[in-house]
Each structure stands twice: as C-alpha cells, then as structure tokens.
N, C-alpha and C. Protein backbone atom coordinates (compact mmCIF):
# COMPACT_ATOMS: atom_id res chain seq x y z
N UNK A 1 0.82 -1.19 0.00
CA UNK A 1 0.00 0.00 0.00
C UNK A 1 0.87 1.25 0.00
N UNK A 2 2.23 0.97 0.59
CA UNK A 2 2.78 2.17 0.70
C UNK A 2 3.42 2.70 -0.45
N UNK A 3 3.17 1.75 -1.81
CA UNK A 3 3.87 2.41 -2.97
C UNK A 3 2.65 1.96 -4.11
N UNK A 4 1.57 1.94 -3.72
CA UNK A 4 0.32 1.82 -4.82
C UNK A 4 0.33 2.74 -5.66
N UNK A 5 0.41 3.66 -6.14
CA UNK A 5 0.43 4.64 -6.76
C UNK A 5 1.29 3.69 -8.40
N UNK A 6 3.06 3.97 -7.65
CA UNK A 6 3.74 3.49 -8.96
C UNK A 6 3.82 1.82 -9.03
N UNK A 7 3.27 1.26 -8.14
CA UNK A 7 3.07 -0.49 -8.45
C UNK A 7 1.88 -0.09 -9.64
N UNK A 8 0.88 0.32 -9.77
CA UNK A 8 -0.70 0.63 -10.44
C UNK A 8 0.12 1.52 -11.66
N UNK A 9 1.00 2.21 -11.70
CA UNK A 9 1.35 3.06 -12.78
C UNK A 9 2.46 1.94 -13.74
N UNK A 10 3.11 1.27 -13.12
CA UNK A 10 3.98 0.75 -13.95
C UNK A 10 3.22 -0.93 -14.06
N UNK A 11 2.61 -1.20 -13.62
CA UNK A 11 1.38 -2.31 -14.10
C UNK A 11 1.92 -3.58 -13.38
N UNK A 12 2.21 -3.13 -12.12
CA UNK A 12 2.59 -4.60 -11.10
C UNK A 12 1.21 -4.83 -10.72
N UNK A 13 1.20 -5.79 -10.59
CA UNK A 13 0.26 -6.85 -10.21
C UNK A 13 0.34 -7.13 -8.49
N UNK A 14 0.07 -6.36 -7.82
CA UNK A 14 0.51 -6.83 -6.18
C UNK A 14 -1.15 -7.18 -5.49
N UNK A 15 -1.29 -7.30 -4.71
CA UNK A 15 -2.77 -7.66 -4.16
C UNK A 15 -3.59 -6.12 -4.15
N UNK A 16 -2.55 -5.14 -3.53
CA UNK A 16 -3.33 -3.87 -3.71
C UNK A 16 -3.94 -3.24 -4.87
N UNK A 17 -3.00 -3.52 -5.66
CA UNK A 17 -3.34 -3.11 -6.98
C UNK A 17 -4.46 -3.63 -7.84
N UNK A 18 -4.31 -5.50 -8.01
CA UNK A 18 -5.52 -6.04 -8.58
C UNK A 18 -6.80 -6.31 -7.22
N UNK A 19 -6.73 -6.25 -6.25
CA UNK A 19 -8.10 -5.84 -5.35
C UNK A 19 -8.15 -4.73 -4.90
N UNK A 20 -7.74 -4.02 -4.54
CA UNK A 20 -7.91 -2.57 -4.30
C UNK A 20 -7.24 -2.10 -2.78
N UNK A 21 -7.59 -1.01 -2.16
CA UNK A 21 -6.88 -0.70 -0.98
C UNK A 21 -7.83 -1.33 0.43
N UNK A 22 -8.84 -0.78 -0.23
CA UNK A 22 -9.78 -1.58 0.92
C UNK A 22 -9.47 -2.94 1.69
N UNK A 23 -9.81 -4.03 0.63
CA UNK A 23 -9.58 -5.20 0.48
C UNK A 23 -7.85 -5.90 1.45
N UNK A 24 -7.43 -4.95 0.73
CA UNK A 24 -6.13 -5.08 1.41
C UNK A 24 -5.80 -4.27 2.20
N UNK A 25 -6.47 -3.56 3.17
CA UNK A 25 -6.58 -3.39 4.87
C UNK A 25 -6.98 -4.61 5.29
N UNK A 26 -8.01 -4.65 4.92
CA UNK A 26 -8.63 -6.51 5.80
C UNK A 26 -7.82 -7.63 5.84
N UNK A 27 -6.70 -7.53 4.30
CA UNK A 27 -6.31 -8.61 4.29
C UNK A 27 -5.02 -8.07 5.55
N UNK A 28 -4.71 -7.42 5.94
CA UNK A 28 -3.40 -6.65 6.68
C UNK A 28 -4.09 -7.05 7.97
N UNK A 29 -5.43 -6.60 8.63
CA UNK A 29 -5.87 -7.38 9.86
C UNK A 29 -6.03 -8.37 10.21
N UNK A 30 -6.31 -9.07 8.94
CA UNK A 30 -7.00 -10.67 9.29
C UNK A 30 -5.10 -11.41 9.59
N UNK A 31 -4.39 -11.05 8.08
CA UNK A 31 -2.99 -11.46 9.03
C UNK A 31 -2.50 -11.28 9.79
N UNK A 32 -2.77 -10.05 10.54
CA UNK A 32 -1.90 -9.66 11.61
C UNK A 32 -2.51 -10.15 12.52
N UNK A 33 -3.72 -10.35 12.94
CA UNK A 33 -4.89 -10.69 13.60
C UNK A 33 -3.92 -12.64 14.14
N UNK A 34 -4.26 -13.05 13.07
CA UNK A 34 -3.73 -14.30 13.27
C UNK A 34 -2.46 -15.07 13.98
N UNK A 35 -2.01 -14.13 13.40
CA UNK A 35 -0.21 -13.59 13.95
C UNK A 35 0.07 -13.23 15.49
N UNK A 36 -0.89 -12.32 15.77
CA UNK A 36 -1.38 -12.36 16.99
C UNK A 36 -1.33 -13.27 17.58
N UNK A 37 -2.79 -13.44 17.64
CA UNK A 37 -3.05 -14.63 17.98
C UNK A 37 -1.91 -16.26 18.60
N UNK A 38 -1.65 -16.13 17.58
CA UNK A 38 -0.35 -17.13 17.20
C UNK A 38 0.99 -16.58 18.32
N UNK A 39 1.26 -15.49 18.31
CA UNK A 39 1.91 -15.16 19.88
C UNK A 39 1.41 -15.35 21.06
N UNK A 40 0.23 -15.74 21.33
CA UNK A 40 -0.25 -15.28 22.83
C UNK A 40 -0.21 -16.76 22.79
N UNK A 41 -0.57 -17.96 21.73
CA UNK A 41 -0.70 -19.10 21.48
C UNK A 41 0.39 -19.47 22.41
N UNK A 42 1.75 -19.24 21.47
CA UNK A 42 3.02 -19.20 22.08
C UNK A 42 3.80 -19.18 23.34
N UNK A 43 3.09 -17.69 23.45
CA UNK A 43 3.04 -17.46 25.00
C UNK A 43 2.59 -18.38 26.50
N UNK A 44 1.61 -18.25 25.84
CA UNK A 44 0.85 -19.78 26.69
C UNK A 44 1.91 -20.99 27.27
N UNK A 45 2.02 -21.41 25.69
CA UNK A 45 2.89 -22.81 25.57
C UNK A 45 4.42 -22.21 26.88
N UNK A 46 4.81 -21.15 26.39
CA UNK A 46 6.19 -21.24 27.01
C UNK A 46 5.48 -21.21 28.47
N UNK A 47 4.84 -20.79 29.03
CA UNK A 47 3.93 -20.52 30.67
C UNK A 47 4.01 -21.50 30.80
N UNK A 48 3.30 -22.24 30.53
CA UNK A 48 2.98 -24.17 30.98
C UNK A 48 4.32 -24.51 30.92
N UNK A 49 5.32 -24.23 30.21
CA UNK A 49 6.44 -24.91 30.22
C UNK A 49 7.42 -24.51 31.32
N UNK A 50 6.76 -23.32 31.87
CA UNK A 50 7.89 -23.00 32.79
C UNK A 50 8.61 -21.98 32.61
N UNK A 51 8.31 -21.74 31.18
CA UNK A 51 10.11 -20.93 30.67
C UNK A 51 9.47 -19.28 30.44
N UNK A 52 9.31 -18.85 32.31
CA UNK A 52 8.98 -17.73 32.18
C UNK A 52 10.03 -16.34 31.69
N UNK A 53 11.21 -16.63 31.94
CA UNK A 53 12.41 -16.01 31.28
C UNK A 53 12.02 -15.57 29.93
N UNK A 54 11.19 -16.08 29.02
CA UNK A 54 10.80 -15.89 27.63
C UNK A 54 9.69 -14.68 27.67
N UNK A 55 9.31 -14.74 28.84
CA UNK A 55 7.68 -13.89 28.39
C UNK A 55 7.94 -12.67 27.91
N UNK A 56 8.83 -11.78 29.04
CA UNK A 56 9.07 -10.59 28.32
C UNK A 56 9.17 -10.06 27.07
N UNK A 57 9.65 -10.58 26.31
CA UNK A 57 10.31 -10.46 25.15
C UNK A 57 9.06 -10.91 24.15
N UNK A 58 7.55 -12.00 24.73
CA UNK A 58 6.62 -12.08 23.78
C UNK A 58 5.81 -10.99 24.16
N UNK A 59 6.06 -10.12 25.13
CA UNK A 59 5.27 -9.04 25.63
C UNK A 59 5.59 -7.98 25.06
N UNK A 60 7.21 -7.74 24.77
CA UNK A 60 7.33 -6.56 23.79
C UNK A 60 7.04 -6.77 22.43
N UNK A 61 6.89 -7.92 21.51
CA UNK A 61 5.91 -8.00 20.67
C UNK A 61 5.14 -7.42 20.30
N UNK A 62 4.45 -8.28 21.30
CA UNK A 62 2.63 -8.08 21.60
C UNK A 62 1.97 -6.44 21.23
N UNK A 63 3.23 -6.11 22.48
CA UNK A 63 3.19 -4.66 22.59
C UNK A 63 3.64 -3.79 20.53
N UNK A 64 4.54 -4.18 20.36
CA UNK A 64 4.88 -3.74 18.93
C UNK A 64 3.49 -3.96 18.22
N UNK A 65 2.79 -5.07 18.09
CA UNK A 65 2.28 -5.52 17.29
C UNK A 65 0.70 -4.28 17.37
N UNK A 66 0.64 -3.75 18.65
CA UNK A 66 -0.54 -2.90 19.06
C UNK A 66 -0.36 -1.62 18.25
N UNK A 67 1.04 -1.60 18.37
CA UNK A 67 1.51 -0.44 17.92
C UNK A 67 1.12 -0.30 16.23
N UNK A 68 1.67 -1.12 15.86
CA UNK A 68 1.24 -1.38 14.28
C UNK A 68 0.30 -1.14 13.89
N UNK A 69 -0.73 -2.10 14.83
CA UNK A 69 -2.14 -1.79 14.25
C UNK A 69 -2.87 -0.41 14.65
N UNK A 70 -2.16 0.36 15.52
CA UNK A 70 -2.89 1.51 15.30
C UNK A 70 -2.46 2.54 14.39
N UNK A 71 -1.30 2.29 14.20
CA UNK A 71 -0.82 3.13 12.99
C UNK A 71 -1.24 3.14 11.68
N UNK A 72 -1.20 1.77 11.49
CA UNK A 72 -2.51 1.65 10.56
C UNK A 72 -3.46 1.96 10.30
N UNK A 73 -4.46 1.93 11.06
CA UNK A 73 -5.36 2.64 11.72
C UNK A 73 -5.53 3.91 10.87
N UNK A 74 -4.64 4.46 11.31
CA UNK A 74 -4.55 5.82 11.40
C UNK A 74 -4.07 6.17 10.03
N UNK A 75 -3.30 5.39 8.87
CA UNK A 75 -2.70 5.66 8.08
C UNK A 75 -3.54 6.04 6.70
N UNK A 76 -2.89 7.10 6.44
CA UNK A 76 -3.90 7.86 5.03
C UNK A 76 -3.10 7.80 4.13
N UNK A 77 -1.61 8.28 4.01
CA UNK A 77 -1.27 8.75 2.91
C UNK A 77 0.35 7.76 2.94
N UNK A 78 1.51 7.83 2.13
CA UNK A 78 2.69 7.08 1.90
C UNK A 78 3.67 7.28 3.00
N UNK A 79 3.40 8.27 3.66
CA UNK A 79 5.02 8.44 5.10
C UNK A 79 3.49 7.73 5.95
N UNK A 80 2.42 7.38 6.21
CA UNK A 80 2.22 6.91 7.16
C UNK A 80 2.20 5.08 7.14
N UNK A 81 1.83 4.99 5.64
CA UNK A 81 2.01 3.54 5.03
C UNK A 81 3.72 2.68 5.50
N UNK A 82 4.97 4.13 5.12
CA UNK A 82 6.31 3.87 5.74
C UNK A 82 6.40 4.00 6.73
N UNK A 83 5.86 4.08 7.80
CA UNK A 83 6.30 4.35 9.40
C UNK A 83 5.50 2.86 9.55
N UNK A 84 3.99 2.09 8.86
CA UNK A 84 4.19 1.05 9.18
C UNK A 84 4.79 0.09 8.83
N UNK A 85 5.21 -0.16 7.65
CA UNK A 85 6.40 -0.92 7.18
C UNK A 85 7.19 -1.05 8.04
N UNK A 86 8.30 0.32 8.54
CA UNK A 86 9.44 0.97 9.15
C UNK A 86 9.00 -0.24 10.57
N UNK A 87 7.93 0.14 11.24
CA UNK A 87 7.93 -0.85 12.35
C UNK A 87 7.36 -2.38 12.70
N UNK A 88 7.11 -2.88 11.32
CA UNK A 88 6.63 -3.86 10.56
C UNK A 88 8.54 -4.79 10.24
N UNK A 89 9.11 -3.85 10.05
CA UNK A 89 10.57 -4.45 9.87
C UNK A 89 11.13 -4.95 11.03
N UNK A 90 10.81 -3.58 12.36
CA UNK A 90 11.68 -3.84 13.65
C UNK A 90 11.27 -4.92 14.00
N UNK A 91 9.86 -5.80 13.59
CA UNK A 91 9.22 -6.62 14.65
C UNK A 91 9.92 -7.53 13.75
N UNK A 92 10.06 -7.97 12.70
CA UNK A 92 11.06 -8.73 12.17
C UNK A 92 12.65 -9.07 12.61
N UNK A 93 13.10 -7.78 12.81
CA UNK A 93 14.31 -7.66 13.33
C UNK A 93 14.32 -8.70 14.64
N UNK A 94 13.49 -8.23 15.44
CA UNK A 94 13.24 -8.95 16.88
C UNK A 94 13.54 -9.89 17.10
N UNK A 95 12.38 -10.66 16.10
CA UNK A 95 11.91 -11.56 16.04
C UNK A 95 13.27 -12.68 15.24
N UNK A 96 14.26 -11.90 14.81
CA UNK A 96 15.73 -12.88 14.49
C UNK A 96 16.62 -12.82 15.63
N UNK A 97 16.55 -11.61 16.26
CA UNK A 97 17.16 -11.59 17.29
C UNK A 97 16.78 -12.32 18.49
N UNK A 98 15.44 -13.07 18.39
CA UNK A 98 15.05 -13.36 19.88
C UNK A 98 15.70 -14.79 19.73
N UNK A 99 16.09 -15.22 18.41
CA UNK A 99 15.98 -16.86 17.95
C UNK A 99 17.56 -16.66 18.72
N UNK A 100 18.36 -16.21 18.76
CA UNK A 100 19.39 -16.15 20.23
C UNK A 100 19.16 -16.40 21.08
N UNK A 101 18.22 -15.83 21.66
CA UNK A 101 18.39 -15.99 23.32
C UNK A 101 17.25 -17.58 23.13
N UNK A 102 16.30 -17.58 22.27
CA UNK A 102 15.59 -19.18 22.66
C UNK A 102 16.35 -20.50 22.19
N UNK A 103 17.41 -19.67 21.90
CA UNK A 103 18.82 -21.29 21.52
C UNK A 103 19.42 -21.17 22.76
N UNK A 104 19.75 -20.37 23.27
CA UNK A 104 20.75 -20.67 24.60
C UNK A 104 19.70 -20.54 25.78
C-alpha cells in the first residue's frame, strides 16, 4: 500500500493493486490478527512450560504488534504507510534476534 500509486502506474500486479486498498486493509488485519493470535498461542505454551524467562520479550511484541495496528489505523497517505512498514521491519528484526536468546 505504501507504494500503490507506482506499483498501479507501472502495471505490477501486487494484491493492492488487482483488489484494491480496501480489500487489502482486511487482508493486513486478518494477518496480523492471526499472527497475533499465534503469539499469545506461544506465549501460553512457554507458561505451561515453565520458561517464564521468555515472556518478556513475547510481551514486547505483543506490545509492537498494538503499535502497528494503530498506525494503521490511522494511516492515510505514503510516510504513514512507511512508518508502518518501518515498524513492521523492527518486529522482524526482533523476532531474528530473539531466535538467540531461545537457543541458549
């Protein structure tokens, strides 16, 4: 969404483009939604297991992930589409970095 304009001008084919913007907000909640989900899932599992040392770190997530979706939310035009990307990346970042500390 954050580059619909020249994906639609130079004739890429991305989901935004051949369904529209709408369409692909929903599709942006329903994944993230799931994704969600799928952390607290997680979360759970490590609780029962004991391995409360982990939680924090699914809590700043969690927390990122709130963040996202309100930015979204909120997002109208291309610097707000890039600020969610921008923190759409960090949670990526994290999320390689955490695979450290759940190996040792």
């Amino acid at each position: 969404m954050e580059d619909f304009k020249g994906d639609d001008r130079f004739g890429c084919r991305t989901f935004a483009v051949t369904f529209g913007l709408q369409k692909s907000r929903v599709l942006f909640y329903v994944v993230g939604s799931l994704s969600f989900v799928g952390l607290l899932f997680a979360q759970y599992y490590f609780y029962m297991l004991d391995l409360v040392y982990h939680l924090w770190f699914f809590v700043v997530i969690e927390l990122l992930f709130i963040v996202i979706f309100a930015v979204f939310y909120k997002a109208n035009d291309k610097k707000d589409y890039s600020r969610v990307s921008l923190l759409i990346k960090l949670s990526m970042l994290l999320g390689i970095i955490s695979m450290v500390f759940f190996w040792f």
